[in-house]
Protein backbone atom coordinates (compact mmCIF):
# COMPACT_ATOMS: atom_id res chain seq x y z
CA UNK A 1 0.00 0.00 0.00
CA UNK A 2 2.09 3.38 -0.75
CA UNK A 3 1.45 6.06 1.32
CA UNK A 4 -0.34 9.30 0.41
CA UNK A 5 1.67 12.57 0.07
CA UNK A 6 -0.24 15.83 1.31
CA UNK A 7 -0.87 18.52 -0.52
CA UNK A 8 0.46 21.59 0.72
CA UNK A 9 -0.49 25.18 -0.36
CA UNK A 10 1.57 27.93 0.50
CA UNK A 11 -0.57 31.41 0.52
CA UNK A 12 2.05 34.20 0.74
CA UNK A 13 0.46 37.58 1.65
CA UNK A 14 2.28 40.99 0.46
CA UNK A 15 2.60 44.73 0.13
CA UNK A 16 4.86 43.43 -2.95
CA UNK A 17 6.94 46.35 -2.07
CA UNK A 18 9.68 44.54 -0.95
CA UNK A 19 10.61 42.39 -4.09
CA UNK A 20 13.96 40.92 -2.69
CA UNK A 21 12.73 39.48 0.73
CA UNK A 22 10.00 38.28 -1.60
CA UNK A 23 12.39 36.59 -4.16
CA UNK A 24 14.19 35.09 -1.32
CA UNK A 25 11.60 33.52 0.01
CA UNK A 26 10.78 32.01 -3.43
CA UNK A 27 14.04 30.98 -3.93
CA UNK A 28 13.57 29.03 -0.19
CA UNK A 29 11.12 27.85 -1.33
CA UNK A 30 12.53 26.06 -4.36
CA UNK A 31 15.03 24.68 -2.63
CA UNK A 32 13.14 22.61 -0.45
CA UNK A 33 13.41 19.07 -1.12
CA UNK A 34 9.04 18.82 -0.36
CA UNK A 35 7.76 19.32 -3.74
CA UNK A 36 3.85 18.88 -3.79
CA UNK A 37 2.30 22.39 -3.05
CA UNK A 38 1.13 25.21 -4.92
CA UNK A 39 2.04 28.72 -4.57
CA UNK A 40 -0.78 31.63 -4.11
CA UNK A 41 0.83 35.09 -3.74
CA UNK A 42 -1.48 37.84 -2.72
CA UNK A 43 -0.08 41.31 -3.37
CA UNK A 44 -1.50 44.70 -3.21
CA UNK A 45 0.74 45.84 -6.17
CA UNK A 46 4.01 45.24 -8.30
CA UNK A 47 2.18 41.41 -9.85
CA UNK A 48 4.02 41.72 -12.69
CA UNK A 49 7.83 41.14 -11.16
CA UNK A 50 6.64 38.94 -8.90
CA UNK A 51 5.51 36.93 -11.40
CA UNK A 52 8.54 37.33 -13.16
CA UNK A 53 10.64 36.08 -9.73
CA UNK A 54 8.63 33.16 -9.90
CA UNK A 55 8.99 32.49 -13.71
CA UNK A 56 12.89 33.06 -13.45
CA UNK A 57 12.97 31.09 -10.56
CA UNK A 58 11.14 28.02 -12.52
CA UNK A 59 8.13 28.03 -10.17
CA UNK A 60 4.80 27.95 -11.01
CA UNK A 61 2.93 30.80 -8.86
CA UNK A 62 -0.82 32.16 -8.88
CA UNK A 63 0.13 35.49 -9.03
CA UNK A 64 -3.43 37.49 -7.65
CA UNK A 65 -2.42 41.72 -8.09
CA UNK A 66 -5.78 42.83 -5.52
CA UNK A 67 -5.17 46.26 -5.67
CA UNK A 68 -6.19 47.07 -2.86
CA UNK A 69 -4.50 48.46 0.53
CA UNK A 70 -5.92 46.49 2.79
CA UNK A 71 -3.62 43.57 3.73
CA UNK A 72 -6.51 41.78 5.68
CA UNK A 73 -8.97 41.75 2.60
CA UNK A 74 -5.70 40.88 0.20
CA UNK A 75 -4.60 37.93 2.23
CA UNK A 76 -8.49 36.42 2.40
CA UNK A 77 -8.48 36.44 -1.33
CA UNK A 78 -5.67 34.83 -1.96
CA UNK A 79 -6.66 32.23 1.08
CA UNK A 80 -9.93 32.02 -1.19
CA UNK A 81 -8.22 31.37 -4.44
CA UNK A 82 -5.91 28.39 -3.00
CA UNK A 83 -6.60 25.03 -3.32
């Protein structure tokens, strides 16, 4: 009987001002040797380069640009649009 691996989702919740804490975390992120999760980043601006960390990095990320400048309301989004 082989054993069931969980899937993990990883909702990351961000001004997306600070692009190189956020790379770094992606980069962590690749590096671990877990691979079954998805990646949800909620961001209440600069989508585009973090999508591009995430593309340069090989990841695949749900990239979700709210708009909006309220972190509590960005971070339930992207909570809603995990899996």
């Amino acid at each position: 009987m082989s054993k069931r691996v969980p899937y993990i989702s990883i909702v990351v919740n961000t001004s997306g001002k600070n692009l190189s804490t956020i790379r770094r975390l992606l980069y962590s992120i690749k590096l671990q040797s877990y691979k079954n999760y998805e990646i949800t980043i909620a961001t209440e601006s600069n989508g585009i380069e973090i999508r591009q960390a995430c593309s340069e990095l090989g990841l695949k990320c749900d990239v979700i640009e709210t708009g909006y400048w309220n972190r509590c309301k960005t971070g339930n989004i992207g909570i809603l649009r995990s899996r």
